[in-house]
PDB file of N, CA and C in Angstrom:
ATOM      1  N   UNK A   1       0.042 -14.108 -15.128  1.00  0.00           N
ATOM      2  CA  UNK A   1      -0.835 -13.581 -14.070  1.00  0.00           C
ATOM      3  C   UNK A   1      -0.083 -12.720 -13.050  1.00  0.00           C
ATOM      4  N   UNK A   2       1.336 -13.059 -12.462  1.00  0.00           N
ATOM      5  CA  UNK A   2       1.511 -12.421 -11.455  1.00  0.00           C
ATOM      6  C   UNK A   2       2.159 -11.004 -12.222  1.00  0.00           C
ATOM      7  N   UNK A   3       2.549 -10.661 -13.142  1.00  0.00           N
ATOM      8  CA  UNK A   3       3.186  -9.761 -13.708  1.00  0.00           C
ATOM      9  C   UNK A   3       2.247  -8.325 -13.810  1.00  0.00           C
ATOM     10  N   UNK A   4       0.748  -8.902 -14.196  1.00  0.00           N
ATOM     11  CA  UNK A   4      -0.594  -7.609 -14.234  1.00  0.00           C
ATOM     12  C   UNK A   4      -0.891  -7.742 -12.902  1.00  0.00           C
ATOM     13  N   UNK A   5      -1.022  -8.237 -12.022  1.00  0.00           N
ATOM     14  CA  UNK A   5      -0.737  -8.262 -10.341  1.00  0.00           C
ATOM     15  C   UNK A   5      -0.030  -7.292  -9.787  1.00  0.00           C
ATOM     16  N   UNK A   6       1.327  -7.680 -10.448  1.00  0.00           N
ATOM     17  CA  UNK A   6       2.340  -6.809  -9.693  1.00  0.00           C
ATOM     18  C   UNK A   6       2.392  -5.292  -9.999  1.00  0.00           C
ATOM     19  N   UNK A   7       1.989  -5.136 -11.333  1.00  0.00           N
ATOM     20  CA  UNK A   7       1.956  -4.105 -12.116  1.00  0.00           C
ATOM     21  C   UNK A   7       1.091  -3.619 -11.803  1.00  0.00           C
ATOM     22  N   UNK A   8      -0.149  -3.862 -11.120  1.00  0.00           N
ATOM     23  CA  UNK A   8      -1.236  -3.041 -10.809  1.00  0.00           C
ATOM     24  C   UNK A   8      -1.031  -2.609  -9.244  1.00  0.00           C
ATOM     25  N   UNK A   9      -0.047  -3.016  -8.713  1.00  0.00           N
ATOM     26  CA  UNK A   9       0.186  -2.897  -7.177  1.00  0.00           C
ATOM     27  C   UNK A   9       1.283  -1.751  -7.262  1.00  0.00           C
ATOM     28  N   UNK A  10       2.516  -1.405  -8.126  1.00  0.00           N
ATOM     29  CA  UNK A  10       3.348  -0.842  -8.111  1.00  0.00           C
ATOM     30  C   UNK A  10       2.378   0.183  -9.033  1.00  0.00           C
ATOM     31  N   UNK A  11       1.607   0.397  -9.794  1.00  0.00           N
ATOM     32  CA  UNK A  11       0.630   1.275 -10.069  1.00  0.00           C
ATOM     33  C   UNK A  11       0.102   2.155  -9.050  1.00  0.00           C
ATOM     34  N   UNK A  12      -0.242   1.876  -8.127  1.00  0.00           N
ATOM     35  CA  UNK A  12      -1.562   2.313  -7.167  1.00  0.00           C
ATOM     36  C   UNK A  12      -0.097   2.693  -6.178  1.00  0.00           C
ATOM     37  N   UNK A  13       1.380   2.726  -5.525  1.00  0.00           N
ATOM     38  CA  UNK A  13       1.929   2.464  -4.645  1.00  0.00           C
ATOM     39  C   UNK A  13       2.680   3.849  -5.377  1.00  0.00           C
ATOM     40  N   UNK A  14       2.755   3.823  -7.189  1.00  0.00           N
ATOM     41  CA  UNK A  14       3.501   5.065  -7.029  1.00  0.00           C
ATOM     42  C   UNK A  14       2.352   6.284  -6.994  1.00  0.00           C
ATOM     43  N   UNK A  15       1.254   5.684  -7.627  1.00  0.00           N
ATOM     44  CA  UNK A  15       0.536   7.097  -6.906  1.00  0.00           C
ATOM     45  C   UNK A  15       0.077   7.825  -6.028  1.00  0.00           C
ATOM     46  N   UNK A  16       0.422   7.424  -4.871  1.00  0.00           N
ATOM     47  CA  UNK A  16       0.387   7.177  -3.291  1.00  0.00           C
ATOM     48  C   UNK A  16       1.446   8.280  -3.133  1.00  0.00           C
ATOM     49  N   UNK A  17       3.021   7.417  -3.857  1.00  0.00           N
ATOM     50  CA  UNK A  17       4.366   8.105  -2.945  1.00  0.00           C
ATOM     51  C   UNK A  17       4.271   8.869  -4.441  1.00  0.00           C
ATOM     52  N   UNK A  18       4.158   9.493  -5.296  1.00  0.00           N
ATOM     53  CA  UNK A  18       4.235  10.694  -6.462  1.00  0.00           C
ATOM     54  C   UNK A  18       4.690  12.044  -5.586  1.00  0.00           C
ATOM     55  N   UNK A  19       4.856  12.765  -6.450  1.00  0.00           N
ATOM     56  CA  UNK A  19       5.132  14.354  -5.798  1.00  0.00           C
ATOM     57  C   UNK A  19       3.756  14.821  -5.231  1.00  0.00           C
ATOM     58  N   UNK A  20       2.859  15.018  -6.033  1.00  0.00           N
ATOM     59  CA  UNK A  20       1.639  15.496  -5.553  1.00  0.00           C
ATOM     60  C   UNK A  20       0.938  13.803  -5.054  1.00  0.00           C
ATOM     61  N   UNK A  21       1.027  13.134  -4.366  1.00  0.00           N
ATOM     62  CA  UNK A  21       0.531  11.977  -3.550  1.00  0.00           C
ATOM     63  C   UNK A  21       0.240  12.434  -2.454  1.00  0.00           C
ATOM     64  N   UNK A  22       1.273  12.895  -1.830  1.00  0.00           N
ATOM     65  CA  UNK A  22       1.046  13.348  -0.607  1.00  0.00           C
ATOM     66  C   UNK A  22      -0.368  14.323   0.292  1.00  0.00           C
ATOM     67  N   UNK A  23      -0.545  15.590  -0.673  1.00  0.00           N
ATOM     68  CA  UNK A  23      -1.482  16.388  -0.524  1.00  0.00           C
ATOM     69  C   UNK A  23      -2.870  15.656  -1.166  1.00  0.00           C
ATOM     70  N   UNK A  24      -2.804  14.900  -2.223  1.00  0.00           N
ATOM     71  CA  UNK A  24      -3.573  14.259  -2.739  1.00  0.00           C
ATOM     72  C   UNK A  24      -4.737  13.087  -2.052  1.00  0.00           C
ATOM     73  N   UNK A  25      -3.608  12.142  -1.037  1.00  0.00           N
ATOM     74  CA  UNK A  25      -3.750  11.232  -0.070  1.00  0.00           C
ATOM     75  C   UNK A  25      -3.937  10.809   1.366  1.00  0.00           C
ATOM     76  N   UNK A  26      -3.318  12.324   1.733  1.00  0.00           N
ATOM     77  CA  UNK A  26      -3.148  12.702   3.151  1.00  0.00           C
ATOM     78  C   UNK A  26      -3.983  13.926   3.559  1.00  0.00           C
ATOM     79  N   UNK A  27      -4.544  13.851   4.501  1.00  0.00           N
ATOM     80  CA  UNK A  27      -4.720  15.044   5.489  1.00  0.00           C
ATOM     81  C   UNK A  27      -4.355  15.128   6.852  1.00  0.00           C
ATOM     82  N   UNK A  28      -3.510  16.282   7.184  1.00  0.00           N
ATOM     83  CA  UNK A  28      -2.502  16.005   8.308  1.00  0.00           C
ATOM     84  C   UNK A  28      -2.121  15.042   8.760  1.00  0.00           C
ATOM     85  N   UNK A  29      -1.026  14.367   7.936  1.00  0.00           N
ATOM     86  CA  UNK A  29      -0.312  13.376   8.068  1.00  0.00           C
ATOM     87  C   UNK A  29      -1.172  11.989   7.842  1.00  0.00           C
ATOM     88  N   UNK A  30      -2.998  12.180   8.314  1.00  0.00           N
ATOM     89  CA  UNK A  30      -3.709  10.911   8.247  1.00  0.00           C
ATOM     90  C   UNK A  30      -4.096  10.625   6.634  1.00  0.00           C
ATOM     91  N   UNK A  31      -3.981   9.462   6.364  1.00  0.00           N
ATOM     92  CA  UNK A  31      -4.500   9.016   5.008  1.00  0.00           C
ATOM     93  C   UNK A  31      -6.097   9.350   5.184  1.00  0.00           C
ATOM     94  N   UNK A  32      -6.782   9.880   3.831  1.00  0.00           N
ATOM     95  CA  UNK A  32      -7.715  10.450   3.590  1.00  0.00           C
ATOM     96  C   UNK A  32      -8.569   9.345   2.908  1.00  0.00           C
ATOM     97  N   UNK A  33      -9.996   9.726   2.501  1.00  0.00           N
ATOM     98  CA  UNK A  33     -10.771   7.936   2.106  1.00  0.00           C
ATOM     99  C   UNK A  33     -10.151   7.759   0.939  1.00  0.00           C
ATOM    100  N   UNK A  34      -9.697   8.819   0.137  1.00  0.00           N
ATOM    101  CA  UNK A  34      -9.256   7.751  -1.128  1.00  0.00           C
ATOM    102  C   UNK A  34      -8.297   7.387  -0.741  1.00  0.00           C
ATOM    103  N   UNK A  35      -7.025   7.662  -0.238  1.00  0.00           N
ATOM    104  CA  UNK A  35      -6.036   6.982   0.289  1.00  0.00           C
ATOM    105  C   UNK A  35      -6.389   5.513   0.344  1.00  0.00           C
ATOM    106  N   UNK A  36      -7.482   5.272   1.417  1.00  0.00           N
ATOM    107  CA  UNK A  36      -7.616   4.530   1.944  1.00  0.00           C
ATOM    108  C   UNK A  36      -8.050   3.457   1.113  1.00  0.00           C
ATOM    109  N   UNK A  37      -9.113   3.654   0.265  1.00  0.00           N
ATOM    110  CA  UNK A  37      -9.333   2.945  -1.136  1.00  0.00           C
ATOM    111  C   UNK A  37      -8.336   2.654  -2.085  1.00  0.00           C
ATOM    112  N   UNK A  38      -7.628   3.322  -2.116  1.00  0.00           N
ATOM    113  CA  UNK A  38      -6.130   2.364  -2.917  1.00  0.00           C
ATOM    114  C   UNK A  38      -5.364   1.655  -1.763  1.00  0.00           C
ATOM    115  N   UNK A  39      -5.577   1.803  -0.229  1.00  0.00           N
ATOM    116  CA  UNK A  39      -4.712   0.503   0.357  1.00  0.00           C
ATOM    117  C   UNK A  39      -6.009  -0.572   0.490  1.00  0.00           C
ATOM    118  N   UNK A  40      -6.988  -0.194   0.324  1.00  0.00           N
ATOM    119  CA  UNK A  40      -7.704  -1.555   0.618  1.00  0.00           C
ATOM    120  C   UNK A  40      -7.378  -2.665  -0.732  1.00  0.00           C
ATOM    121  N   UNK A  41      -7.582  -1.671  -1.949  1.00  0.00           N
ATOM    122  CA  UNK A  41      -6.985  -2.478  -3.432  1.00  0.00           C
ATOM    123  C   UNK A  41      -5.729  -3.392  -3.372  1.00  0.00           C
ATOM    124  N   UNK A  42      -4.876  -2.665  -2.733  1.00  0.00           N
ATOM    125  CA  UNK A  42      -3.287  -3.308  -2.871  1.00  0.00           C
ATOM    126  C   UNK A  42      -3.774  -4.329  -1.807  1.00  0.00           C
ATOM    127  N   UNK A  43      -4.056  -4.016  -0.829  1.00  0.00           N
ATOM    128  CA  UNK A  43      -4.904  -5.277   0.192  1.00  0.00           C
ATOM    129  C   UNK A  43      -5.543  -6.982  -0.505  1.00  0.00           C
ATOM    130  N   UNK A  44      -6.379  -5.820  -1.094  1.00  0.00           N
ATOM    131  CA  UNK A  44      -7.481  -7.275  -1.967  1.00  0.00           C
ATOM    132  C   UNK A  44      -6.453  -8.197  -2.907  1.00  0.00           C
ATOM    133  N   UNK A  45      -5.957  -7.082  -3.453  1.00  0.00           N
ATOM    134  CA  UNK A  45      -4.755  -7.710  -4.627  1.00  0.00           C
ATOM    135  C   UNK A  45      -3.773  -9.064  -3.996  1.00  0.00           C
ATOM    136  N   UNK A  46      -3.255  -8.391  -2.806  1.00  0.00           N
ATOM    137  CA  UNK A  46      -1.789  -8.745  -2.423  1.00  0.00           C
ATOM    138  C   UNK A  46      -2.000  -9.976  -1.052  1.00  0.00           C
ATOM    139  N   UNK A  47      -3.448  -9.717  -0.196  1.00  0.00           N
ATOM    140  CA  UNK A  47      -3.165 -10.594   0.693  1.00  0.00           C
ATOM    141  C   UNK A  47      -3.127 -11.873   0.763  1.00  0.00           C
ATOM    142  N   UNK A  48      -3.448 -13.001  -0.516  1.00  0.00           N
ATOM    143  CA  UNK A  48      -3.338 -14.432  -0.491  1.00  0.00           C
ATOM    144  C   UNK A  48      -1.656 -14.707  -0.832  1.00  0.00           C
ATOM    145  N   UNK A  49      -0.844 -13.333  -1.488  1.00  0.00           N
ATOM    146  CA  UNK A  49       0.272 -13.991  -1.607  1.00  0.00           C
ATOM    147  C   UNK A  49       1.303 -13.333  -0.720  1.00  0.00           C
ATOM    148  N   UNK A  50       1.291 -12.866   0.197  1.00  0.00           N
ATOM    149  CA  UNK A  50       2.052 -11.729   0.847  1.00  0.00           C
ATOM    150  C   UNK A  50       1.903 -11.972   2.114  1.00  0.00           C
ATOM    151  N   UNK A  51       1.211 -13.005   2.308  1.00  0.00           N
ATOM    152  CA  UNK A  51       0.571 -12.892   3.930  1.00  0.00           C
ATOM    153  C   UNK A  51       1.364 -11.948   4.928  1.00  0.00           C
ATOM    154  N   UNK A  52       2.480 -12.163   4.864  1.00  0.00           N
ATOM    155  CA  UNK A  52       3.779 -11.152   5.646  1.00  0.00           C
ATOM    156  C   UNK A  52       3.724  -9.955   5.763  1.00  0.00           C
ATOM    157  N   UNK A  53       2.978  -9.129   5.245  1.00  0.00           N
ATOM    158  CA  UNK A  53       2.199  -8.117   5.230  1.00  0.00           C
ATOM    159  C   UNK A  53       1.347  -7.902   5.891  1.00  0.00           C
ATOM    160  N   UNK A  54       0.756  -8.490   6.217  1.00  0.00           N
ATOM    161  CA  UNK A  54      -0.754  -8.507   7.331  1.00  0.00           C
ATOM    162  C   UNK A  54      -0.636  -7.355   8.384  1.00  0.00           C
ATOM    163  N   UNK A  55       0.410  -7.479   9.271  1.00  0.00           N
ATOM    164  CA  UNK A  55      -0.043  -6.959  10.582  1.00  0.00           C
ATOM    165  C   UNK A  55       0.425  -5.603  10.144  1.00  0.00           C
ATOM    166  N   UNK A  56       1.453  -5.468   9.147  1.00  0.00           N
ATOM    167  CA  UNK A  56       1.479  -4.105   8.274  1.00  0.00           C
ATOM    168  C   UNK A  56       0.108  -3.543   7.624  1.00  0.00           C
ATOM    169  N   UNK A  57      -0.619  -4.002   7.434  1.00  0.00           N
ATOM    170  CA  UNK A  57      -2.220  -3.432   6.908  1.00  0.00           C
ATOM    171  C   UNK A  57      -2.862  -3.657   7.784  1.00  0.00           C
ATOM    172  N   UNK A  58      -2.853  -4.239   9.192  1.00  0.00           N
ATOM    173  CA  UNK A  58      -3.592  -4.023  10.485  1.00  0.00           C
ATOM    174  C   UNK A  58      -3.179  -2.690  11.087  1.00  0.00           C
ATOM    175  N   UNK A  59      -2.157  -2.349  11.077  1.00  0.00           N
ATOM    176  CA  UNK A  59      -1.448  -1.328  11.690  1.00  0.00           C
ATOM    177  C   UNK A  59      -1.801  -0.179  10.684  1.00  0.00           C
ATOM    178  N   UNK A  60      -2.131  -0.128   9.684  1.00  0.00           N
ATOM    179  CA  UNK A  60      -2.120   1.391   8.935  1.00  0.00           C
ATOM    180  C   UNK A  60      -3.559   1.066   8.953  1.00  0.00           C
ATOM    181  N   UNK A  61      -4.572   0.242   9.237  1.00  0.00           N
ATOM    182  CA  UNK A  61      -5.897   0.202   9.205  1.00  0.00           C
ATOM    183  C   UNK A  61      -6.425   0.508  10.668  1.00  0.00           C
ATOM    184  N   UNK A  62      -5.440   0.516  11.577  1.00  0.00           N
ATOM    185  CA  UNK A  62      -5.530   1.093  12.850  1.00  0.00           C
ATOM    186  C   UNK A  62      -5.095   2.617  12.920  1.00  0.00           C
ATOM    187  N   UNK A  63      -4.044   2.709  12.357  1.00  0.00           N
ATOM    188  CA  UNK A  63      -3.303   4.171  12.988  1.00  0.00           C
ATOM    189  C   UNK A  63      -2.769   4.668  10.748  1.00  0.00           C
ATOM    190  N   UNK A  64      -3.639   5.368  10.498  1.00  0.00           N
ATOM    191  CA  UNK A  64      -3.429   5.304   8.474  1.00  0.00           C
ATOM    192  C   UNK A  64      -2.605   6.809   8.803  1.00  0.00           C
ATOM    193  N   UNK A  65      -1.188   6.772   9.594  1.00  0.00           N
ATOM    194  CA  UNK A  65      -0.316   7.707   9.097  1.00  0.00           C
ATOM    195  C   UNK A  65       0.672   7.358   8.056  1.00  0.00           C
ATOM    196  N   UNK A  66       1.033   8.365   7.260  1.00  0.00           N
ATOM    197  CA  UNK A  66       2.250   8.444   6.607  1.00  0.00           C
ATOM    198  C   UNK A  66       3.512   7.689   6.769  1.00  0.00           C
ATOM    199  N   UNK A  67       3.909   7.169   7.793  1.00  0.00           N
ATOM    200  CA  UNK A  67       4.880   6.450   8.389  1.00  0.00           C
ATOM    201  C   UNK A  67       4.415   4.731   8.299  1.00  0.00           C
ATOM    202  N   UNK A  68       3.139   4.533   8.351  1.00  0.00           N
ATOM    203  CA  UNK A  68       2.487   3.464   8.296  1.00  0.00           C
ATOM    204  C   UNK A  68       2.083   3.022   7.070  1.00  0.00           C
ATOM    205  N   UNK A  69       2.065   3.915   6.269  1.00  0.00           N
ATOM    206  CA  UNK A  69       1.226   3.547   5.215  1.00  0.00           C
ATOM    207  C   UNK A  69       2.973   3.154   4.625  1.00  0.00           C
ATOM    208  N   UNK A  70       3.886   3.697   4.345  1.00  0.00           N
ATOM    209  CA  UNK A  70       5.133   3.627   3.955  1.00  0.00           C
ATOM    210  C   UNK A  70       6.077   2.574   4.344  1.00  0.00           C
ATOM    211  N   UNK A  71       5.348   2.064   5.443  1.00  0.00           N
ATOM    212  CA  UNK A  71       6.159   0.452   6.284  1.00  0.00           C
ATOM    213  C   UNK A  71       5.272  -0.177   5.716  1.00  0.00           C
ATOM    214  N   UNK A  72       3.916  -0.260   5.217  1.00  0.00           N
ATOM    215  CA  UNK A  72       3.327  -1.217   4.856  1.00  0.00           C
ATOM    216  C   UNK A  72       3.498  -1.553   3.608  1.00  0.00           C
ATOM    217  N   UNK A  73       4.069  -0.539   2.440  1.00  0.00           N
ATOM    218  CA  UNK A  73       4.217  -0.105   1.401  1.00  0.00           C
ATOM    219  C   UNK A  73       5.890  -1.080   1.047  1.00  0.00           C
ATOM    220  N   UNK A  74       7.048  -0.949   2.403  1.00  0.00           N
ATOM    221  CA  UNK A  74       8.205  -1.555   2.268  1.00  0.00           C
ATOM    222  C   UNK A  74       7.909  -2.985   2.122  1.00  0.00           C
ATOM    223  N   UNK A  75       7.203  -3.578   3.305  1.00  0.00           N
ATOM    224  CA  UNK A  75       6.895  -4.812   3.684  1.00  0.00           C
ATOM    225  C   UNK A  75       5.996  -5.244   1.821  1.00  0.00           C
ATOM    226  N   UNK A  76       5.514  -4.755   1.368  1.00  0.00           N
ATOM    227  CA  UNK A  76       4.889  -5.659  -0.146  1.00  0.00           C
ATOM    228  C   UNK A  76       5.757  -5.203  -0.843  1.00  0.00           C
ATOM    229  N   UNK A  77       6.590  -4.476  -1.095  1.00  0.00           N
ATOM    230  CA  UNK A  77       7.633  -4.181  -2.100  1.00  0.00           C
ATOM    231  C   UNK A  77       8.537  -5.319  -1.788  1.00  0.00           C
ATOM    232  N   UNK A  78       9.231  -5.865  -0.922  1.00  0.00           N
ATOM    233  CA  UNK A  78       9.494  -6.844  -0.191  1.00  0.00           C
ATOM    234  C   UNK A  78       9.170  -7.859  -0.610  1.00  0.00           C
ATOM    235  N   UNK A  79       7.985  -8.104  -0.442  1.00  0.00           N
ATOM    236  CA  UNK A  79       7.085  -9.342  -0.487  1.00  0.00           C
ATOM    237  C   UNK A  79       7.331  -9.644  -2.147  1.00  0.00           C
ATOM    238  N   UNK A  80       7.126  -8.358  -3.049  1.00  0.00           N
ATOM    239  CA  UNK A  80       6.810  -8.729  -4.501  1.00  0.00           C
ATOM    240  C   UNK A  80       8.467  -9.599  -5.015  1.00  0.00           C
ATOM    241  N   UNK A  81       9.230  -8.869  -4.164  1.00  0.00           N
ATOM    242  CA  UNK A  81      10.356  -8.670  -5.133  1.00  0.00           C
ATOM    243  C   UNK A  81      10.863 -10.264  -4.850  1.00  0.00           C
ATOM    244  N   UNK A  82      10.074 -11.100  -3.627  1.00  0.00           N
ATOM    245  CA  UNK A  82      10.565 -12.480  -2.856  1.00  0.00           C
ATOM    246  C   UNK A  82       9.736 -13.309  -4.318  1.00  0.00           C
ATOM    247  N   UNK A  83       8.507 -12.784  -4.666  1.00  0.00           N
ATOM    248  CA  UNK A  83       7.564 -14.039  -5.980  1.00  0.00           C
ATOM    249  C   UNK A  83       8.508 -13.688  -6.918  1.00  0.00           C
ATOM    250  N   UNK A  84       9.620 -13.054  -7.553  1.00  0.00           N
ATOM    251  CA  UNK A  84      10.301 -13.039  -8.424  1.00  0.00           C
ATOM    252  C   UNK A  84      10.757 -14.458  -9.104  1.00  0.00           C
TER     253      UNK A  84
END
């Protein structure tokens, strides 16, 4: 179970940070709705085991810049690599 979990989170996280992610995800610097629909996914996915993450997806659900979305992005990369 946690392996198609993880795999579907590092799925959705490189298509976010990809070469074309950026223009794809962003508009001036703000995450755009689909953006926003792949962090709510990694959200749904990740928040019963990650809790440590939280105020990192409060904060990019408050302020969805580039800088935020990318601390929230460290903090579950983090998190995954701790269920190892």
């Amino acid at each position: 179970m946690p392996s198609k979990f993880v795999s579907e989170v590092l799925k959705i996280i490189n298509e976010i940070v990809s070469a074309n992610g950026y223009e794809k995800f962003f508009s001036n610097d703000i995450l755009n709705s689909e953006g926003r629909k792949r962090i709510e996914k990694i959200a749904k996915l990740t928040l019963n085991k990650c809790k440590q993450t939280k105020p990192y997806l409060a904060k990019v659900r408050r302020k969805p810049t580039y800088n935020s979305v990318m601390k929230y992005f460290e903090s579950i990369l983090k998190c995954l690599e701790e269920l190892k």
